[in-house]
N, C-alpha and C. Protein backbone atom coordinates (compact mmCIF):
# COMPACT_ATOMS: atom_id res chain seq x y z
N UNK A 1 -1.53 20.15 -23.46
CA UNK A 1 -0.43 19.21 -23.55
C UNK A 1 -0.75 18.11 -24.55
N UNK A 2 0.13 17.40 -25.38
CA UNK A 2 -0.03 16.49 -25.94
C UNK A 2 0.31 15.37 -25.44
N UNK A 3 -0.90 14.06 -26.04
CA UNK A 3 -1.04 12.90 -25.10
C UNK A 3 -0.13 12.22 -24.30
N UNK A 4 1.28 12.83 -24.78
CA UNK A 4 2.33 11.84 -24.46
C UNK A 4 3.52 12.82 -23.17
N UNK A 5 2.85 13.69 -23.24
CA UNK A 5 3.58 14.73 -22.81
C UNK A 5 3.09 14.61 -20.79
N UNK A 6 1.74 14.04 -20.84
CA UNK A 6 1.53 13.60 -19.15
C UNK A 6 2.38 12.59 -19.05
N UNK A 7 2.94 11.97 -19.24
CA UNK A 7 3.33 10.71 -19.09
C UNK A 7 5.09 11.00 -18.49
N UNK A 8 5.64 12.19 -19.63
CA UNK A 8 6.98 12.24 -19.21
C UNK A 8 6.88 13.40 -17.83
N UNK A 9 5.64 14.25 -17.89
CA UNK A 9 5.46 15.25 -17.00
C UNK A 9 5.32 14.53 -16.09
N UNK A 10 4.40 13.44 -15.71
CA UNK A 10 4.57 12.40 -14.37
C UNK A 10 5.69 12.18 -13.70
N UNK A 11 6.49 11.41 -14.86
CA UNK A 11 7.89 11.24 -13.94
C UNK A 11 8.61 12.30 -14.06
N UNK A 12 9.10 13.37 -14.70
CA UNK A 12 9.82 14.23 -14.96
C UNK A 12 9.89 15.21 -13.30
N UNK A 13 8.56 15.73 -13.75
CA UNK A 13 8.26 16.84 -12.91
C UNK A 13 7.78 16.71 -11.18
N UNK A 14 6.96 15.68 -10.77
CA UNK A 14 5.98 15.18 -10.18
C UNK A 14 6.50 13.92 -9.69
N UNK A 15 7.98 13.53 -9.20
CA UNK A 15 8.26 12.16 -8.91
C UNK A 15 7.92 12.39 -7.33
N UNK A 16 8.39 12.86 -6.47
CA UNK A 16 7.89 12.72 -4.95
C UNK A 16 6.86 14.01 -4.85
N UNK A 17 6.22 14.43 -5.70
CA UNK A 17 4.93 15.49 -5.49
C UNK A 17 3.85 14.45 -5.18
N UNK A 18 3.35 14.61 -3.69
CA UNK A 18 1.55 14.48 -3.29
C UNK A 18 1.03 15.57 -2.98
N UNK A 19 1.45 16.60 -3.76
CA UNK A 19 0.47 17.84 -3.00
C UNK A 19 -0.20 18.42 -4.46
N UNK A 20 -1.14 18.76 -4.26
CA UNK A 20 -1.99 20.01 -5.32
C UNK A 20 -2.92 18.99 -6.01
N UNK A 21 -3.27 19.16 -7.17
CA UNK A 21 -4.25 18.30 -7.90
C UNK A 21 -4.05 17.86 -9.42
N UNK A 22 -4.69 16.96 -9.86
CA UNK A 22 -4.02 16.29 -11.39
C UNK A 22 -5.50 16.00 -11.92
N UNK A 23 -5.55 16.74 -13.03
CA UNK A 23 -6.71 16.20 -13.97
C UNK A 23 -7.28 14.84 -14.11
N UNK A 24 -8.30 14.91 -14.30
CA UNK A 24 -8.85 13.16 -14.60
C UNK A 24 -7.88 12.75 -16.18
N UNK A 25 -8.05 13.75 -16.80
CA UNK A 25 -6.90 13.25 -18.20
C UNK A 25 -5.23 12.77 -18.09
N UNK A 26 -4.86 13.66 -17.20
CA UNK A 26 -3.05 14.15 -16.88
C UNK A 26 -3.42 12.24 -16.06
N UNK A 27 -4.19 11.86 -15.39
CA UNK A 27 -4.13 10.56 -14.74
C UNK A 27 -4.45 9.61 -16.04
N UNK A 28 -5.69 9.47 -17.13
CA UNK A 28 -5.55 8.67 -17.66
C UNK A 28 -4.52 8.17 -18.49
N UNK A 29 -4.49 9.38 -19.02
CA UNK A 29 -3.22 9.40 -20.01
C UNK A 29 -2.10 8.72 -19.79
N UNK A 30 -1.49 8.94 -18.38
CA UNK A 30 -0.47 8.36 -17.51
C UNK A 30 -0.42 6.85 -17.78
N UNK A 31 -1.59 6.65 -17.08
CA UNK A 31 -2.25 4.89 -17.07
C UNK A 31 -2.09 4.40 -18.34
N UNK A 32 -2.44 4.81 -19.43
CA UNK A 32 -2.92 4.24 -20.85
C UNK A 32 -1.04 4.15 -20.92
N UNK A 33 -0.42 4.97 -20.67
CA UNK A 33 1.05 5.06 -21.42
C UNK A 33 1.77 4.05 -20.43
N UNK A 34 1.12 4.16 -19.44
CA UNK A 34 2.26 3.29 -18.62
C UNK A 34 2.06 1.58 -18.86
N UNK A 35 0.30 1.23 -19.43
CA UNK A 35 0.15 -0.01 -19.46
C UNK A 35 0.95 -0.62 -21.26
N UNK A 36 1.06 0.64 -21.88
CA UNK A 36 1.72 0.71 -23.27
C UNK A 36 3.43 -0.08 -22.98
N UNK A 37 3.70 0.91 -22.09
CA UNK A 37 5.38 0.88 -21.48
C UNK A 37 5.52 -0.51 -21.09
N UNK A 38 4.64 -1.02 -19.96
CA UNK A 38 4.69 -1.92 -19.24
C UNK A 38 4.80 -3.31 -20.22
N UNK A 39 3.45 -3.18 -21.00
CA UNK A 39 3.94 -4.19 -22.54
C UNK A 39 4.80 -4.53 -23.12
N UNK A 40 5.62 -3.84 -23.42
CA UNK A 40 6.57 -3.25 -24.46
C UNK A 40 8.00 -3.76 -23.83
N UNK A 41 8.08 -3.19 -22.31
CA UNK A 41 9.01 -3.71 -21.56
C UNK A 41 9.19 -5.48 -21.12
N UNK A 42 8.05 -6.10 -20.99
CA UNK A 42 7.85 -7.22 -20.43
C UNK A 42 8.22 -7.97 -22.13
N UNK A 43 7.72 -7.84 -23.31
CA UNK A 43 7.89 -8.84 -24.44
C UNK A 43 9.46 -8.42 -24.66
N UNK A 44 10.23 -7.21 -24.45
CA UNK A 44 11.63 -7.20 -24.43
C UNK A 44 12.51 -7.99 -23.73
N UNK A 45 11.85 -7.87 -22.44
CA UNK A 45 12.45 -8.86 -21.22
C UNK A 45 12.33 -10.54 -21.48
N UNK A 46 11.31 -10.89 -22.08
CA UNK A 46 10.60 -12.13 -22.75
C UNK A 46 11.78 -12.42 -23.72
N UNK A 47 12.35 -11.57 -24.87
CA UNK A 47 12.76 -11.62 -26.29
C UNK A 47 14.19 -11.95 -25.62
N UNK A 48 14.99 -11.29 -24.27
CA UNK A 48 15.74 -11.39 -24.17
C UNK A 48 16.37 -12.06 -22.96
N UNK A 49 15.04 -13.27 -22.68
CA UNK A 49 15.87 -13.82 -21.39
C UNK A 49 15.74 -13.32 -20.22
N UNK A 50 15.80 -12.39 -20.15
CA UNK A 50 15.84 -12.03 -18.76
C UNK A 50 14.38 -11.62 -17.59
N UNK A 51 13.15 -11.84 -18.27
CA UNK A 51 12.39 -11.63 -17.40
C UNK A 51 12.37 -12.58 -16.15
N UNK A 52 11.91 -12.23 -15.11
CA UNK A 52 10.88 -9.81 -15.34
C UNK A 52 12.12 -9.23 -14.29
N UNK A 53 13.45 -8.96 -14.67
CA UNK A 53 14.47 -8.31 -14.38
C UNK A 53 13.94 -6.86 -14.44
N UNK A 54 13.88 -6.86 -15.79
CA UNK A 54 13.56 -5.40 -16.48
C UNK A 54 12.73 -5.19 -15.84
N UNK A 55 11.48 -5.69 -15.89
CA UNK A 55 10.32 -5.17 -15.74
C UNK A 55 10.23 -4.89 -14.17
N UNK A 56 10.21 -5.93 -13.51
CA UNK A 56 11.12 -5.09 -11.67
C UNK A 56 11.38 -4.24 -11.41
N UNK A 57 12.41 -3.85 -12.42
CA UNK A 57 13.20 -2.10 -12.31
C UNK A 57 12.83 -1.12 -13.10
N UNK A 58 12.01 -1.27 -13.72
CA UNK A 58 10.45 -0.34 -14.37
C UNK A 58 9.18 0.04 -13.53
N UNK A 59 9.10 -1.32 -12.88
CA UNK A 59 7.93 -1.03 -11.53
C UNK A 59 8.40 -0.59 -10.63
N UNK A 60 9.52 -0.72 -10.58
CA UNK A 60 10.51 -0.11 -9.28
C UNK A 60 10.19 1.50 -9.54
N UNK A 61 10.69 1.95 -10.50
CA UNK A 61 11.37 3.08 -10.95
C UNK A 61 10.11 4.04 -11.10
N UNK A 62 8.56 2.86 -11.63
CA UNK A 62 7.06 3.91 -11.94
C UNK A 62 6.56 4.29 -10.40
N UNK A 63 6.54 3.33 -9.82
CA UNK A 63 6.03 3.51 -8.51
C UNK A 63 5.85 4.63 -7.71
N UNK A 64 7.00 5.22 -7.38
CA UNK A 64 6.42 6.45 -7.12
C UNK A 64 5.62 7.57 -7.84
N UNK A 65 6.01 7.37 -9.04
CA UNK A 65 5.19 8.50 -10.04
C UNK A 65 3.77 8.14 -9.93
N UNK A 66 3.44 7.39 -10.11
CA UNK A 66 2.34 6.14 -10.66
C UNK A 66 1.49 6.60 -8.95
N UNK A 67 1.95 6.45 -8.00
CA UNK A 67 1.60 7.11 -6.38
C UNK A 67 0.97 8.21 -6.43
N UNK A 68 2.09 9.02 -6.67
CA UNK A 68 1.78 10.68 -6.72
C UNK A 68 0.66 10.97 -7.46
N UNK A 69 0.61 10.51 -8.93
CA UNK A 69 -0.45 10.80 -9.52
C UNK A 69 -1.67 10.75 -9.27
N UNK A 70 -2.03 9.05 -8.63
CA UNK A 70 -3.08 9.04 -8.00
C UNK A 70 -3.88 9.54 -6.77
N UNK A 71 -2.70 9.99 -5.91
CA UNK A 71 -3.06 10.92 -4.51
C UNK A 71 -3.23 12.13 -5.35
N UNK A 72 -2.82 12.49 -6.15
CA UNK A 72 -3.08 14.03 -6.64
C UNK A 72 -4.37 14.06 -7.23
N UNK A 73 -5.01 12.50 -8.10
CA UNK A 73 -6.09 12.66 -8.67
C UNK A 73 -7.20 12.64 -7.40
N UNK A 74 -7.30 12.21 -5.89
CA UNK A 74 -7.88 11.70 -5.34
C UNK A 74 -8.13 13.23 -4.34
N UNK A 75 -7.14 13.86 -4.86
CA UNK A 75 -6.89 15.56 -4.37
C UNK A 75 -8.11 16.26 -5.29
N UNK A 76 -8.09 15.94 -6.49
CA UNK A 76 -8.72 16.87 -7.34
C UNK A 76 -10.45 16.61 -7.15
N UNK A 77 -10.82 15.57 -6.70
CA UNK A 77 -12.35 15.31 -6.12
C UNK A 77 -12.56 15.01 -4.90
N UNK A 78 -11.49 16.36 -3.95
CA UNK A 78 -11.55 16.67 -3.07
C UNK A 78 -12.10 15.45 -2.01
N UNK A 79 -10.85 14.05 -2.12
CA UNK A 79 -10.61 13.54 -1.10
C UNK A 79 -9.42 13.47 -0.89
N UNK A 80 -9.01 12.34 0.67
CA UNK A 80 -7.47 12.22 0.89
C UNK A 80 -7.20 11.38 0.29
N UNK A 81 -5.95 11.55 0.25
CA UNK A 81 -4.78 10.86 -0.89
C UNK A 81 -5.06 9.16 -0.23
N UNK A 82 -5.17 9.14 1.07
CA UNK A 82 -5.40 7.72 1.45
C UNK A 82 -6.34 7.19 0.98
N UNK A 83 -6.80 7.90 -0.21
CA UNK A 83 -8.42 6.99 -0.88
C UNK A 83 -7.54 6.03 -1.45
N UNK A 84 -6.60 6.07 -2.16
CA UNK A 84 -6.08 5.62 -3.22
C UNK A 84 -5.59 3.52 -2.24
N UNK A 85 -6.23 3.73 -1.04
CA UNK A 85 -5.77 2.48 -0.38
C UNK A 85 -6.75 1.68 -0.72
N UNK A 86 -7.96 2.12 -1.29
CA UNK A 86 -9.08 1.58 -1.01
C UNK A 86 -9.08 0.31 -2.38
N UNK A 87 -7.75 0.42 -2.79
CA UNK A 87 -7.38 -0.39 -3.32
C UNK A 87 -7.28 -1.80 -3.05
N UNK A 88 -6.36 -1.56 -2.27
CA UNK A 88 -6.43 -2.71 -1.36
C UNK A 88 -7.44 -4.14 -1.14
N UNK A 89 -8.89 -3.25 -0.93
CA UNK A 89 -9.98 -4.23 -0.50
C UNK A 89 -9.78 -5.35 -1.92
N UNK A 90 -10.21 -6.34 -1.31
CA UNK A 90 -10.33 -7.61 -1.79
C UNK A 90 -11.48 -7.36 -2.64
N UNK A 91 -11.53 -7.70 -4.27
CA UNK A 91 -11.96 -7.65 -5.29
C UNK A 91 -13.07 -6.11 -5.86
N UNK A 92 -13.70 -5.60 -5.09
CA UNK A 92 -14.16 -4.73 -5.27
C UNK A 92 -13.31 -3.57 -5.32
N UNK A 93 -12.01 -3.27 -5.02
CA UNK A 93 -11.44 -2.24 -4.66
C UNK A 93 -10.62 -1.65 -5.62
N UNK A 94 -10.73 -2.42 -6.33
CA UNK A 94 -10.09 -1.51 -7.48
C UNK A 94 -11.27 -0.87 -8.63
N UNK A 95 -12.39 -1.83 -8.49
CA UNK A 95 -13.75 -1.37 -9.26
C UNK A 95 -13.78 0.48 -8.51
N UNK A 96 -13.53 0.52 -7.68
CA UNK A 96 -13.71 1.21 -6.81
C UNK A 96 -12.50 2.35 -6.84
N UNK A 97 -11.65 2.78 -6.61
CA UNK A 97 -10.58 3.36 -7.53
C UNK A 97 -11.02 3.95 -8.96
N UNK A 98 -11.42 2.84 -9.59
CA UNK A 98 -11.26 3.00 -11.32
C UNK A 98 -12.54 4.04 -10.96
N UNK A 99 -13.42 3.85 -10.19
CA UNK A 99 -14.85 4.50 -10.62
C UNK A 99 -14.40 6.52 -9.62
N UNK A 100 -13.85 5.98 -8.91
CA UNK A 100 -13.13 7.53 -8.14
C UNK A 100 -11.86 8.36 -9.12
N UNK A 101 -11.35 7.64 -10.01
CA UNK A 101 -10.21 8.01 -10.62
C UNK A 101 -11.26 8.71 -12.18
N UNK A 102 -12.13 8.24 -12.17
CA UNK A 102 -13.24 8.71 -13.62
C UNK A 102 -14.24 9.77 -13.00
N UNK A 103 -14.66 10.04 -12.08
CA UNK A 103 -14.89 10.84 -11.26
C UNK A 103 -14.61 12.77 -11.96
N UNK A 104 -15.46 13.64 -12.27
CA UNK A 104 -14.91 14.79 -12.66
C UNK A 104 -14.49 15.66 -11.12
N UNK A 105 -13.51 16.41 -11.72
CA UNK A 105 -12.84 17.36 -10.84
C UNK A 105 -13.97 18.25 -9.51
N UNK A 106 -13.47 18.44 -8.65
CA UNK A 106 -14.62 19.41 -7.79
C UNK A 106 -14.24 20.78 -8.37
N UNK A 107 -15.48 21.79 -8.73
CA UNK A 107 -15.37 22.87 -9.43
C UNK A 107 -14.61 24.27 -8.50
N UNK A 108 -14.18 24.93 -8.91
CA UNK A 108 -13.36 25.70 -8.22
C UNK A 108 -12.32 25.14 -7.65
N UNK A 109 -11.85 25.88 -6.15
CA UNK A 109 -10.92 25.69 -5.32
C UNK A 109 -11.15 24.73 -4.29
N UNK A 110 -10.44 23.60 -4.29
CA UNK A 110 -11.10 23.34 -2.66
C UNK A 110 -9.83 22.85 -1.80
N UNK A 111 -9.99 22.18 -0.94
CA UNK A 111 -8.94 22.33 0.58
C UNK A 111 -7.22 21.98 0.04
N UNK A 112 -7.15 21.58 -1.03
CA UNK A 112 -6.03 20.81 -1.97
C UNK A 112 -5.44 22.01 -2.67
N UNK A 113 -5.88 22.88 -3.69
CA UNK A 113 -5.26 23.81 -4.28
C UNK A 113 -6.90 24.41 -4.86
N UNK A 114 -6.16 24.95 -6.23
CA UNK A 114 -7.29 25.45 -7.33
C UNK A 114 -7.53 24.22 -8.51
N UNK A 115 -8.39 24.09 -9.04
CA UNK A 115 -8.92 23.21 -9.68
C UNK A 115 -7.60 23.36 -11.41
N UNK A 116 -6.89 22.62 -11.36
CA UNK A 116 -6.31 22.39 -12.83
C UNK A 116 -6.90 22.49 -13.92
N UNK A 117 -8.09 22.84 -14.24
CA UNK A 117 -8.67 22.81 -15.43
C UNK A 117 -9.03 24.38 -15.48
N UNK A 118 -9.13 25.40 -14.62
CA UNK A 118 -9.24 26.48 -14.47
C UNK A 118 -10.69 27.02 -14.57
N UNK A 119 -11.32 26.29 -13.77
CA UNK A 119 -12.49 26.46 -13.39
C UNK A 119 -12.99 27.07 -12.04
């Protein structure tokens, strides 16, 4: 796929999908495009008055994709999707995320599906 092509496959394909597994790439890629989007949207909203209207109904609208992806990445190194809470914790927890989301795939098949990279 080309770089830009996870990004529309996220929301396109994958808006209420938590099941099966998502590459460590198909997730960064996502991230890198969405913090691109998120930019882009907020100095528009800025240029035109109206922030963060826009940007509300952008976070509104990523949210679930932006979900899915990460329970699917949290699928692919064969944990539960409820890792993705471990967010939550107070300052460490996203160090913590970022370091599970960089994490390589578990090889083969495991309790989630078959490994996306076709290994």
């Amino acid at each position: 796929m080309k770089w830009y092509e996870w990004y529309v496959d996220a929301i396109k394909n994958h808006y209420f999908d938590f099941n099966g597994r998502s590459r460590r790439s198909a997730y960064w890629f996502f991230v890198l495009l969405n913090i691109i989007v998120t930019i882009v949207i907020v100095v528009i909203d800025f240029a035109i008055g109206t922030y963060p209207i826009i940007y509300y109904v952008y976070a509104l609208a990523i949210f679930l994709p932006n979900l899915g992806l990460a329970v699917r990445r949290m699928h692919d190194i064969d944990k539960s999707g409820w890792w993705v809470l471990v967010a939550l914790i107070p300052f460490v927890g996203w160090i913590w995320l970022i370091i599970l989301a960089a994490t390589d795939s578990t090889r083969g098949e495991n309790q989630f599906g078959a490994n996306p990279k076709g290994e």
